[in-house]
PDB file of N, CA and C in Angstrom:
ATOM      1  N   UNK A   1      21.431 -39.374 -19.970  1.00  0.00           N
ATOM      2  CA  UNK A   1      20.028 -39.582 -19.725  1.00  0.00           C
ATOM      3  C   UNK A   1      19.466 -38.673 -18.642  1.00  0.00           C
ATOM      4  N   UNK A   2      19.938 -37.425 -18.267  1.00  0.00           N
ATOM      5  CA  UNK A   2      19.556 -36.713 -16.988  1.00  0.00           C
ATOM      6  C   UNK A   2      19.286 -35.221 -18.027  1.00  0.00           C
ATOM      7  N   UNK A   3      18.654 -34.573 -17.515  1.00  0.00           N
ATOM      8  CA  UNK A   3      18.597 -33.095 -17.863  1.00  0.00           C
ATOM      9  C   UNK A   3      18.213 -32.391 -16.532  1.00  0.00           C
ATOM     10  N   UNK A   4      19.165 -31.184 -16.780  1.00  0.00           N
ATOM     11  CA  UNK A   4      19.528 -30.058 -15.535  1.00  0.00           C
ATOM     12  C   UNK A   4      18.597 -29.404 -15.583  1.00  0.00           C
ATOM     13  N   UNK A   5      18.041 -29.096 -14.372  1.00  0.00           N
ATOM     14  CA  UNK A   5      16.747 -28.251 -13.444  1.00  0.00           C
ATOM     15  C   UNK A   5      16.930 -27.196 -13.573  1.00  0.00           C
ATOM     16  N   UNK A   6      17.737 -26.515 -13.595  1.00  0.00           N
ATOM     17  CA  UNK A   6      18.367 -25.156 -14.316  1.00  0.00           C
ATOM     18  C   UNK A   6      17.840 -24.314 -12.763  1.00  0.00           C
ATOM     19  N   UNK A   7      18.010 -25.013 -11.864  1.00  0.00           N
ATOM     20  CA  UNK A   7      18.164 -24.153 -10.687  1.00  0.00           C
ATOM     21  C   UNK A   7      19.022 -23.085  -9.921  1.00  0.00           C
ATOM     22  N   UNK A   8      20.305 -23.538  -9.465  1.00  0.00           N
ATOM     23  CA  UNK A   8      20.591 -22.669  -9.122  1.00  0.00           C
ATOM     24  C   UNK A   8      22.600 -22.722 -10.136  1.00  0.00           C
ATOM     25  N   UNK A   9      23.136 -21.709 -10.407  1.00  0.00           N
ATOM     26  CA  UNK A   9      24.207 -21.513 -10.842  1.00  0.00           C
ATOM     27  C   UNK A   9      24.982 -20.566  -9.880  1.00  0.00           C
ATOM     28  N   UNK A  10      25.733 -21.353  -9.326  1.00  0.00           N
ATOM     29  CA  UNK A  10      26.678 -20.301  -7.777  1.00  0.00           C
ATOM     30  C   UNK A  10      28.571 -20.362  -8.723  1.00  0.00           C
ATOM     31  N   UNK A  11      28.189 -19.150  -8.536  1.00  0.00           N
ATOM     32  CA  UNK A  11      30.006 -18.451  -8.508  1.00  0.00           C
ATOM     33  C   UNK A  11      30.644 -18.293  -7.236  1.00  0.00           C
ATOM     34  N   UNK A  12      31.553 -18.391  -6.915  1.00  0.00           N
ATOM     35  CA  UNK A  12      32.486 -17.863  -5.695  1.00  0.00           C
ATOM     36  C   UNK A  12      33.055 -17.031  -5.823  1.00  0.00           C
ATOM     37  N   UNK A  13      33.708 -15.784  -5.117  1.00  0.00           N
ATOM     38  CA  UNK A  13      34.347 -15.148  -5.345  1.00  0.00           C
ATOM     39  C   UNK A  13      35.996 -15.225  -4.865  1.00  0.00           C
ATOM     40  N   UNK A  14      37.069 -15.339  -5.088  1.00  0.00           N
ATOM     41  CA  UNK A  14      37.902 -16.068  -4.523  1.00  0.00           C
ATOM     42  C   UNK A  14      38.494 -14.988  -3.403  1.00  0.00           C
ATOM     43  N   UNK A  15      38.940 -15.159  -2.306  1.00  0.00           N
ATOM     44  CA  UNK A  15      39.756 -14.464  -1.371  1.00  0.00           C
ATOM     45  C   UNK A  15      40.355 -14.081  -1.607  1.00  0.00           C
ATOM     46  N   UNK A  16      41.159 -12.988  -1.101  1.00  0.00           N
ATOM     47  CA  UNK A  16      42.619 -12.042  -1.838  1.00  0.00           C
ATOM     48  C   UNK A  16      42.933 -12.443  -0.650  1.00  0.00           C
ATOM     49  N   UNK A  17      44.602 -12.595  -0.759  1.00  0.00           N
ATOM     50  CA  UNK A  17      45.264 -12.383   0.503  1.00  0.00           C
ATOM     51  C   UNK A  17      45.096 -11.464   1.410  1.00  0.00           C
ATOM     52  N   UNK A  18      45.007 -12.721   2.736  1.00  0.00           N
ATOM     53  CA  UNK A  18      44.649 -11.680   4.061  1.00  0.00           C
ATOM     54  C   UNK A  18      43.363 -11.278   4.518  1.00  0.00           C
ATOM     55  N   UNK A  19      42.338 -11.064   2.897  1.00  0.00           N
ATOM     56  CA  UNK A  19      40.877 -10.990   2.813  1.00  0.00           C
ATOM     57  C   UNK A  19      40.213 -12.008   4.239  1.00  0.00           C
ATOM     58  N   UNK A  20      39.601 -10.860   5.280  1.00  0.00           N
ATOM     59  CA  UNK A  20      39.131 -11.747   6.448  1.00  0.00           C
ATOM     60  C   UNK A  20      37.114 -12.284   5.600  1.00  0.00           C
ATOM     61  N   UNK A  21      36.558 -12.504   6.520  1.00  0.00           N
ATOM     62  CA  UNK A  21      35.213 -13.163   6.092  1.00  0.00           C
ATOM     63  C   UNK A  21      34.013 -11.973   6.069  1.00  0.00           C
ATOM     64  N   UNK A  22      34.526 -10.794   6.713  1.00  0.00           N
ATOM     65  CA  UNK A  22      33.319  -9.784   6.548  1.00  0.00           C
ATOM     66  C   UNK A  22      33.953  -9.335   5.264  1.00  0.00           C
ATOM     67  N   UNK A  23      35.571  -8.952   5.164  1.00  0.00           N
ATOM     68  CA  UNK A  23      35.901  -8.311   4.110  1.00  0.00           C
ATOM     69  C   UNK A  23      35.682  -8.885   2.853  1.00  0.00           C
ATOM     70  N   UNK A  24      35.464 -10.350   2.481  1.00  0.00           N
ATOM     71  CA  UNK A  24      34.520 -10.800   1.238  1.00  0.00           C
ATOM     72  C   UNK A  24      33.081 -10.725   1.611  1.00  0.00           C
ATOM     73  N   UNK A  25      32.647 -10.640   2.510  1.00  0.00           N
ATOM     74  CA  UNK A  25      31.244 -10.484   2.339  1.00  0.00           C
ATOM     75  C   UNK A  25      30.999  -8.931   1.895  1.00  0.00           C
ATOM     76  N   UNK A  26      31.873  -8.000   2.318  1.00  0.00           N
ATOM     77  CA  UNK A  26      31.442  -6.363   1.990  1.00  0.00           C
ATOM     78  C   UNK A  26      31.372  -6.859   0.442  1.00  0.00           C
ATOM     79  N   UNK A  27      32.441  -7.258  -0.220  1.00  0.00           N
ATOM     80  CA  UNK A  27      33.124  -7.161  -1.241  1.00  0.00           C
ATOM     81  C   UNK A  27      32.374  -7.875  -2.516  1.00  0.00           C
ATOM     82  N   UNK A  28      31.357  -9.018  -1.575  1.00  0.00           N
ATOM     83  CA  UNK A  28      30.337 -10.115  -2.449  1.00  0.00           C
ATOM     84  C   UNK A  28      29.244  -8.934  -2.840  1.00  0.00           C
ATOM     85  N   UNK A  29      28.315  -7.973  -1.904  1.00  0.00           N
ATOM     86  CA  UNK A  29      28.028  -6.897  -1.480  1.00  0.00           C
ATOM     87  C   UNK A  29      27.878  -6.132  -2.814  1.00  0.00           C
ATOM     88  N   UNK A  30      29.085  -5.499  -2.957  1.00  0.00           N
ATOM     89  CA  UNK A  30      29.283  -5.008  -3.935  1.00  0.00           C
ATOM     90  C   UNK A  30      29.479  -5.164  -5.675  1.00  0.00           C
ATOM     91  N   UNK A  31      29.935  -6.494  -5.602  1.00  0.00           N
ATOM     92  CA  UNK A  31      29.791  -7.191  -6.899  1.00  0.00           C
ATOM     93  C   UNK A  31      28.330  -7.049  -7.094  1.00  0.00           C
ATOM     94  N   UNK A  32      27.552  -7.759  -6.170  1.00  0.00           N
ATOM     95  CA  UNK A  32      25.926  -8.387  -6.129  1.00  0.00           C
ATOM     96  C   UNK A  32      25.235  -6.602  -6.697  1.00  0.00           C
ATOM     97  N   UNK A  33      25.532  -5.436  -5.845  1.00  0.00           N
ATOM     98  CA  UNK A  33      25.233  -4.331  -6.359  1.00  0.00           C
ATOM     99  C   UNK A  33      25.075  -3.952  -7.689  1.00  0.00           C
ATOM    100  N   UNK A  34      26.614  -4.048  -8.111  1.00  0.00           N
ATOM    101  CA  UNK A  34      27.147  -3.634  -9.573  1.00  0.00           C
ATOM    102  C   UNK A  34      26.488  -4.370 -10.616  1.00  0.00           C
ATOM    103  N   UNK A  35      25.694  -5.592  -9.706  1.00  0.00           N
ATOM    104  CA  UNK A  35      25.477  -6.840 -10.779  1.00  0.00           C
ATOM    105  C   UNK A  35      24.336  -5.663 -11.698  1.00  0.00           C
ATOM    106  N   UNK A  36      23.594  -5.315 -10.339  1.00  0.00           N
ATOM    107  CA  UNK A  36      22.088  -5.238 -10.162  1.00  0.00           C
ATOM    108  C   UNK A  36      22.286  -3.915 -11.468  1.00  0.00           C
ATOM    109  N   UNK A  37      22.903  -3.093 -11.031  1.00  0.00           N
ATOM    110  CA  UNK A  37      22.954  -1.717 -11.612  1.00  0.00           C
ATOM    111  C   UNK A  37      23.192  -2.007 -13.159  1.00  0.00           C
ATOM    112  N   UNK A  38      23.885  -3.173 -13.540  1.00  0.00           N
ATOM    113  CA  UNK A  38      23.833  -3.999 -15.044  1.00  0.00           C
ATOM    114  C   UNK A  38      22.849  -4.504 -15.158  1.00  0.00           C
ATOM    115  N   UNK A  39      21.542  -4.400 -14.191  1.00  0.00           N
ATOM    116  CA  UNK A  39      20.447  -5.144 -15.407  1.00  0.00           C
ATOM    117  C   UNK A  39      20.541  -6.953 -14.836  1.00  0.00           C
ATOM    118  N   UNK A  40      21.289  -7.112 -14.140  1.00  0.00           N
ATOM    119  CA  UNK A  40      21.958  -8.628 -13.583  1.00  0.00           C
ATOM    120  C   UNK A  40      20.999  -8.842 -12.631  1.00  0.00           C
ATOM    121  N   UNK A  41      20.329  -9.694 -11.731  1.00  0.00           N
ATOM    122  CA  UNK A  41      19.758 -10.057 -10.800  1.00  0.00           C
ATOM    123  C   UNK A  41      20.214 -11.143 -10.269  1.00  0.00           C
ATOM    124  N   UNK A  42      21.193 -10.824  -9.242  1.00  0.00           N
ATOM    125  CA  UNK A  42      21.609 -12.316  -8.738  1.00  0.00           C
ATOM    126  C   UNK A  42      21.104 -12.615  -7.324  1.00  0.00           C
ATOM    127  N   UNK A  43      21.499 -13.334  -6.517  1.00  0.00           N
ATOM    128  CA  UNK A  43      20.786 -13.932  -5.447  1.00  0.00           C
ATOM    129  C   UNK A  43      21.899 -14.548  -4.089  1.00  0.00           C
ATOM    130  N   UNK A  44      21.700 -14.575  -3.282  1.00  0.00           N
ATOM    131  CA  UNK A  44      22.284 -15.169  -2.244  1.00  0.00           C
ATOM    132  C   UNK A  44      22.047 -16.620  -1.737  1.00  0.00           C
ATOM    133  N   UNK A  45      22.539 -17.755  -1.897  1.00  0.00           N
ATOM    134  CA  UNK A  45      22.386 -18.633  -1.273  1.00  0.00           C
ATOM    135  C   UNK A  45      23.251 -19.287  -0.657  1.00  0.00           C
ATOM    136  N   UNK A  46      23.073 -20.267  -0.077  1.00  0.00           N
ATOM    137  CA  UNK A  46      22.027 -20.565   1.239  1.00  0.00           C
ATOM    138  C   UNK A  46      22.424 -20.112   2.437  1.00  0.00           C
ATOM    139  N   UNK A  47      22.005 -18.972   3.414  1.00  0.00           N
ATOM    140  CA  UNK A  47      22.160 -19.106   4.620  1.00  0.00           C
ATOM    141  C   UNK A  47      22.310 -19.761   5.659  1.00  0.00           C
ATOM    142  N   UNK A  48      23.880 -20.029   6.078  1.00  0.00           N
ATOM    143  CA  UNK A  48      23.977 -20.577   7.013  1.00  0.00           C
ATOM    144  C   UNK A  48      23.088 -21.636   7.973  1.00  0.00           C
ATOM    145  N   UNK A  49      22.670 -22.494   8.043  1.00  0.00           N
ATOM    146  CA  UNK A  49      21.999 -22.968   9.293  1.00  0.00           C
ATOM    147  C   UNK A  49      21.736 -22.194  10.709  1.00  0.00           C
ATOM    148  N   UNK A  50      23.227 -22.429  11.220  1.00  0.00           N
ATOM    149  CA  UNK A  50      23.261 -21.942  12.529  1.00  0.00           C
ATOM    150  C   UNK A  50      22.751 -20.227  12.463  1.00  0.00           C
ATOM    151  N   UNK A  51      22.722 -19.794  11.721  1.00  0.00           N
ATOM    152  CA  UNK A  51      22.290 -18.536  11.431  1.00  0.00           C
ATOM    153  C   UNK A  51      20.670 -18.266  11.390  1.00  0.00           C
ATOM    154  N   UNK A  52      19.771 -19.165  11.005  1.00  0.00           N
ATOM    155  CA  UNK A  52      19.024 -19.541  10.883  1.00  0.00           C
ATOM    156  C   UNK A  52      17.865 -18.918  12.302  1.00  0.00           C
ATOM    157  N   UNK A  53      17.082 -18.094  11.965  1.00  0.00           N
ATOM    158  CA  UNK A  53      15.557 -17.723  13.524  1.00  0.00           C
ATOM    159  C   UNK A  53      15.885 -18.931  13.994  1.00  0.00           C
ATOM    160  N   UNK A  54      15.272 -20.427  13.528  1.00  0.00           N
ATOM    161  CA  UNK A  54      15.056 -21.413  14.444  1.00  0.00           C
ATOM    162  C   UNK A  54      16.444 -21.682  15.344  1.00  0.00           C
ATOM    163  N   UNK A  55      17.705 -21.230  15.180  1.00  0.00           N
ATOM    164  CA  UNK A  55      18.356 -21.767  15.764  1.00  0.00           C
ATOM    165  C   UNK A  55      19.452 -20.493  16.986  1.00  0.00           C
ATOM    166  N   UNK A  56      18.559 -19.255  16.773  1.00  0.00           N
ATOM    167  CA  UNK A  56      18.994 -18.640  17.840  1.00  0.00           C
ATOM    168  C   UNK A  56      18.960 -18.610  19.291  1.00  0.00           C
ATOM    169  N   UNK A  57      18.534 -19.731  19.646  1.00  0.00           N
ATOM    170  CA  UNK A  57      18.477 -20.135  20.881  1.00  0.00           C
ATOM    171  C   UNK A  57      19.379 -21.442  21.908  1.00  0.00           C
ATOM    172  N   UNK A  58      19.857 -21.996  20.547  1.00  0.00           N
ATOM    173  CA  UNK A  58      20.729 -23.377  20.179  1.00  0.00           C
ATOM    174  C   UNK A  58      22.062 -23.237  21.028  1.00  0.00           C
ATOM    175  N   UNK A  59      22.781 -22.169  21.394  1.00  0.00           N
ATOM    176  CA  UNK A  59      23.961 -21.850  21.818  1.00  0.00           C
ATOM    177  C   UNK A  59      24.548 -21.772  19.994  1.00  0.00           C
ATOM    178  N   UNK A  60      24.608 -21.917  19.070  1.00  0.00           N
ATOM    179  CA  UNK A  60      25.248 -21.646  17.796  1.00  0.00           C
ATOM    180  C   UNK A  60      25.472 -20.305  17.621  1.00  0.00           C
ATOM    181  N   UNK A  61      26.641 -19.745  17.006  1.00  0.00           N
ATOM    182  CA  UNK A  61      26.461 -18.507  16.856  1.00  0.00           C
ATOM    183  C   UNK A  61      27.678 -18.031  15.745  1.00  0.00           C
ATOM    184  N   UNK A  62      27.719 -17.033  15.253  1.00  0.00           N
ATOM    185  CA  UNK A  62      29.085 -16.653  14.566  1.00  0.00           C
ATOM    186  C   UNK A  62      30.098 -17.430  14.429  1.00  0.00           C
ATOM    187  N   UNK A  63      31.013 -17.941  13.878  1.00  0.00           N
ATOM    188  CA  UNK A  63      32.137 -18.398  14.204  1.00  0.00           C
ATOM    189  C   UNK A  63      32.136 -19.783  14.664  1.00  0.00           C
ATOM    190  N   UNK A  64      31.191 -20.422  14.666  1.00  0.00           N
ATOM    191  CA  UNK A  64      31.178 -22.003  15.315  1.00  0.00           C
ATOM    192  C   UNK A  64      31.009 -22.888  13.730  1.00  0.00           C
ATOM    193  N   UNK A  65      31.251 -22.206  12.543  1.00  0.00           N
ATOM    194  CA  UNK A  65      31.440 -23.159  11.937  1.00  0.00           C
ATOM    195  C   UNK A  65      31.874 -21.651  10.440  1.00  0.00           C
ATOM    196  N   UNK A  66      33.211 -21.718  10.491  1.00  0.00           N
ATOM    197  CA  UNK A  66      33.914 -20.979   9.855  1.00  0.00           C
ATOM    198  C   UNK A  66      34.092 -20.950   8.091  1.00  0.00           C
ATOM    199  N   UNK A  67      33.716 -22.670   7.616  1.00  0.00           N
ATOM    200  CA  UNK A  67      34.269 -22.771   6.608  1.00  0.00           C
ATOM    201  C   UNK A  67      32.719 -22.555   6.000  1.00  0.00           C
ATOM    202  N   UNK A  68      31.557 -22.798   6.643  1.00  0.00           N
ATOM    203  CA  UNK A  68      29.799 -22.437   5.961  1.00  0.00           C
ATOM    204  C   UNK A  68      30.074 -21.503   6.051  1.00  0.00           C
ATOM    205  N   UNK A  69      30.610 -20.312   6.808  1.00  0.00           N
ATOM    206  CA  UNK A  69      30.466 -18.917   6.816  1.00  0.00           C
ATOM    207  C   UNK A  69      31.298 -17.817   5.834  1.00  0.00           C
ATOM    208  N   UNK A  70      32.533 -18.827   5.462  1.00  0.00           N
ATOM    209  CA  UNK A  70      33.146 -18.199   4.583  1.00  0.00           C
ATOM    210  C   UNK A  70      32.662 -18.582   3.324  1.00  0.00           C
ATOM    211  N   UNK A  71      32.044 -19.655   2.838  1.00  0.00           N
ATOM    212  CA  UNK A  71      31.596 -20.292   1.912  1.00  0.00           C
ATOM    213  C   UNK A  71      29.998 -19.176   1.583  1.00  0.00           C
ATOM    214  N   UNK A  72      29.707 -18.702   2.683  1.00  0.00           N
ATOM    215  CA  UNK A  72      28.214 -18.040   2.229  1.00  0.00           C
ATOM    216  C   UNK A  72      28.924 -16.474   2.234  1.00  0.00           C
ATOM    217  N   UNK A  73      29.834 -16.101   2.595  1.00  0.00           N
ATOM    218  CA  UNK A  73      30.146 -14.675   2.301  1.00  0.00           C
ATOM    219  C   UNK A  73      30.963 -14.597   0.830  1.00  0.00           C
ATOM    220  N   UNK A  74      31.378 -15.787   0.360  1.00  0.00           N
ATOM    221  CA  UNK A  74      32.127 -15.904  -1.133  1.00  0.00           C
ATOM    222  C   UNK A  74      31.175 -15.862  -2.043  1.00  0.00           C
ATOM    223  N   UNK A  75      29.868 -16.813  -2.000  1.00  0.00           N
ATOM    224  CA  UNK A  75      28.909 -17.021  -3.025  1.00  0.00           C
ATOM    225  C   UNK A  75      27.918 -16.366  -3.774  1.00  0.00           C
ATOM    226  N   UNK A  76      27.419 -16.210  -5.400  1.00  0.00           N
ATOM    227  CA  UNK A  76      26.361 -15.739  -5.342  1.00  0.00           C
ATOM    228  C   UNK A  76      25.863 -16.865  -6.086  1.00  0.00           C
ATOM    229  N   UNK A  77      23.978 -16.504  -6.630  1.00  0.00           N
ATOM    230  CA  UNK A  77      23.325 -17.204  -7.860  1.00  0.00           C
ATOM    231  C   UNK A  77      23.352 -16.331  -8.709  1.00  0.00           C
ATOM    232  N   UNK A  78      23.760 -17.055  -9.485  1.00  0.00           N
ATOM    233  CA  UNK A  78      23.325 -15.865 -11.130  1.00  0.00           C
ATOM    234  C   UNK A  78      21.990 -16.419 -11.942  1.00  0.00           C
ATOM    235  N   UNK A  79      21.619 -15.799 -12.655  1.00  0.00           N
ATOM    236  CA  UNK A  79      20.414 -15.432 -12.956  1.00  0.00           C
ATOM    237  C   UNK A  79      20.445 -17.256 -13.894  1.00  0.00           C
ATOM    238  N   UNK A  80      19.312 -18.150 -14.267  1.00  0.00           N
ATOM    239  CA  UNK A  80      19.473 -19.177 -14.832  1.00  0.00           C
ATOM    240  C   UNK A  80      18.249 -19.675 -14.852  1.00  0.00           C
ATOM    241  N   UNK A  81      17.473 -20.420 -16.186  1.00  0.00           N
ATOM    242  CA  UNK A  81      16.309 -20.327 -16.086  1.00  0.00           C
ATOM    243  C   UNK A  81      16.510 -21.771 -17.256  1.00  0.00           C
ATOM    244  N   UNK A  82      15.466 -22.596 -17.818  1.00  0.00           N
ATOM    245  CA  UNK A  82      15.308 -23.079 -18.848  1.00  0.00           C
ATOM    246  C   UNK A  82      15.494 -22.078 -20.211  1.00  0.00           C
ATOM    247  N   UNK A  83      14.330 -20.790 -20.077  1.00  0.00           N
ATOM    248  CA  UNK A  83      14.310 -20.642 -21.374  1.00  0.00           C
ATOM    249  C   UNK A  83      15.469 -19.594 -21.705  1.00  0.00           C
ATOM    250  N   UNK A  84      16.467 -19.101 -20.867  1.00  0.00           N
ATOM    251  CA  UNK A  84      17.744 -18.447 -20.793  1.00  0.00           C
ATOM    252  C   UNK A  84      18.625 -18.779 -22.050  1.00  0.00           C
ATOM    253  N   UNK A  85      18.987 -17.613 -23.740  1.00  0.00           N
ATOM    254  CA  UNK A  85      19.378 -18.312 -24.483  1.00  0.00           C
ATOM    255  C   UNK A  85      20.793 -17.668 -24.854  1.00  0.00           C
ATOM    256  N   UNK A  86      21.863 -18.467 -25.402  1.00  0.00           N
ATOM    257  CA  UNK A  86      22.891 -17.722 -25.552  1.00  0.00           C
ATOM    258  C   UNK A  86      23.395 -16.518 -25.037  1.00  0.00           C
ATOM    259  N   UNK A  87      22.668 -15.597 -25.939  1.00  0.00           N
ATOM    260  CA  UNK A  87      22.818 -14.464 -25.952  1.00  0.00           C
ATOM    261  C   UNK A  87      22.863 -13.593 -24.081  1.00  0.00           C
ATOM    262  N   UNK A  88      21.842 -14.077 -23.793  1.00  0.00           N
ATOM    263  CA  UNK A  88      21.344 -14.143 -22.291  1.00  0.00           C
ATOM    264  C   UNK A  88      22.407 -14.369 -20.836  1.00  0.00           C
ATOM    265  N   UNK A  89      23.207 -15.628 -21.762  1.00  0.00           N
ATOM    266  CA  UNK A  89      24.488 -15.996 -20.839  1.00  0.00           C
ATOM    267  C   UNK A  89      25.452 -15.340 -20.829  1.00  0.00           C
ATOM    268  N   UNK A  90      25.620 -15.039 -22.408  1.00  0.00           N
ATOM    269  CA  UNK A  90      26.775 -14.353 -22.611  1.00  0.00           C
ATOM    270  C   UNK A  90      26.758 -12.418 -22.040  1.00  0.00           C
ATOM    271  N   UNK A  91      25.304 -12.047 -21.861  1.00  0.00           N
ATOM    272  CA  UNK A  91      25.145 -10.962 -21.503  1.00  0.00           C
ATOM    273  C   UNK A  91      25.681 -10.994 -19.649  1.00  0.00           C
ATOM    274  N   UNK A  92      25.510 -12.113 -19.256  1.00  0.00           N
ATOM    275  CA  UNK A  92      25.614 -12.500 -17.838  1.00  0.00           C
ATOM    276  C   UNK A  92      27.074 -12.547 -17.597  1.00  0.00           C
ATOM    277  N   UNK A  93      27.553 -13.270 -18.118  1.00  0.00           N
ATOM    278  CA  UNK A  93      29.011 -13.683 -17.990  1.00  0.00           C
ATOM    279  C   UNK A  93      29.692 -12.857 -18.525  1.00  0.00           C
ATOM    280  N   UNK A  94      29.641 -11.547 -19.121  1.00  0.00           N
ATOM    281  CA  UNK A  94      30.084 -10.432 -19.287  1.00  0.00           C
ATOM    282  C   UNK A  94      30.072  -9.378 -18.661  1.00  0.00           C
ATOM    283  N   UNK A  95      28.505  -9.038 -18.148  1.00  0.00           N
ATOM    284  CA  UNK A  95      28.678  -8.637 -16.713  1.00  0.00           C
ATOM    285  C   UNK A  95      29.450  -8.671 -15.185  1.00  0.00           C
ATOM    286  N   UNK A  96      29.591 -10.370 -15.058  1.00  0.00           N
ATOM    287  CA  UNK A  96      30.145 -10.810 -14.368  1.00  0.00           C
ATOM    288  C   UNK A  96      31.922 -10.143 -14.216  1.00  0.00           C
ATOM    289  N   UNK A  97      32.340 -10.458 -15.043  1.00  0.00           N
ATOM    290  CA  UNK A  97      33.611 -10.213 -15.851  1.00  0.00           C
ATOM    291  C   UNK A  97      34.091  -8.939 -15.491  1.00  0.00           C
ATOM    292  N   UNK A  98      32.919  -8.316 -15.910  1.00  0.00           N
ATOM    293  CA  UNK A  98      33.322  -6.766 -15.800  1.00  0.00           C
ATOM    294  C   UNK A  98      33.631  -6.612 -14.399  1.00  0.00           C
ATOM    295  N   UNK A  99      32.078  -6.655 -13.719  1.00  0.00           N
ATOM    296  CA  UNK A  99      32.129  -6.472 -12.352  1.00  0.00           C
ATOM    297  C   UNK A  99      33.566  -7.084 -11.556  1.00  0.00           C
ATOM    298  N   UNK A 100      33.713  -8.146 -12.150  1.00  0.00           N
ATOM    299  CA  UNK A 100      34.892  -8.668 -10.940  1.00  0.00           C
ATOM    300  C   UNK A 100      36.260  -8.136 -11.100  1.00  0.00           C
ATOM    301  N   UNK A 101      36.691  -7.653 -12.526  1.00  0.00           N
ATOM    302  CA  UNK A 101      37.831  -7.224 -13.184  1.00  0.00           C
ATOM    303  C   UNK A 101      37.744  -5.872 -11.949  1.00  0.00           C
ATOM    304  N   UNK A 102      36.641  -5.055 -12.010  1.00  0.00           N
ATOM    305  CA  UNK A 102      36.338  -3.147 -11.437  1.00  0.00           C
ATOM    306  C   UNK A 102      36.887  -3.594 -10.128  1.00  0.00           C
ATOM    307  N   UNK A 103      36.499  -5.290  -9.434  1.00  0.00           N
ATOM    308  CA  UNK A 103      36.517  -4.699  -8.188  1.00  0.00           C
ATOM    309  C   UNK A 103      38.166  -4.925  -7.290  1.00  0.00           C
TER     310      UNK A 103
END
């Protein structure tokens, strides 16, 4: 009895061994690039809190909460809409594929 808002669709990218938190963020970076250069439009969400204008004054900073920070340098949105059909996904998730296999 529910139907999906078709908001947001987040992938992770998984860590390689040793992979520190800038080195998946270069690496998210570059997927997100390759997406783009396919015609892909993906998105970043959600920025950190503590990261956040309002909270540069807070004492919060880098590193005071490790697992949001690795969690936002792993993630993207991929493209997802209501009227998004088959064909559309499968163009996405092939992209995807590619991109992550190259990198």
């Amino acid at each position: 009895g529910v139907q999906s808002s078709y908001h947001l669709y987040v992938v992770r990218l998984v860590p390689r061994v040793g992979e520190d938190t800038e080195a998946l963020r270069e690496r998210r970076k570059q997927v997100f690039l390759a997406l783009r250069e396919a015609g892909i439009y993906p998105q970043v969400h959600y920025i950190p809190v503590h990261h956040q204008p309002d909270f540069r004054n807070s004492g919060l900073v880098r590193g005071h909460f490790e697992g949001a920070e690795a969690y936002y340098a792993s993630c993207l949105s991929l493209p997802m809409f209501p009227a998004m059909g088959d064909g559309d996904v499968e163009r996405v998730v092939g992209a995807l594929a590619r991109v992550v296999e190259g990198s």
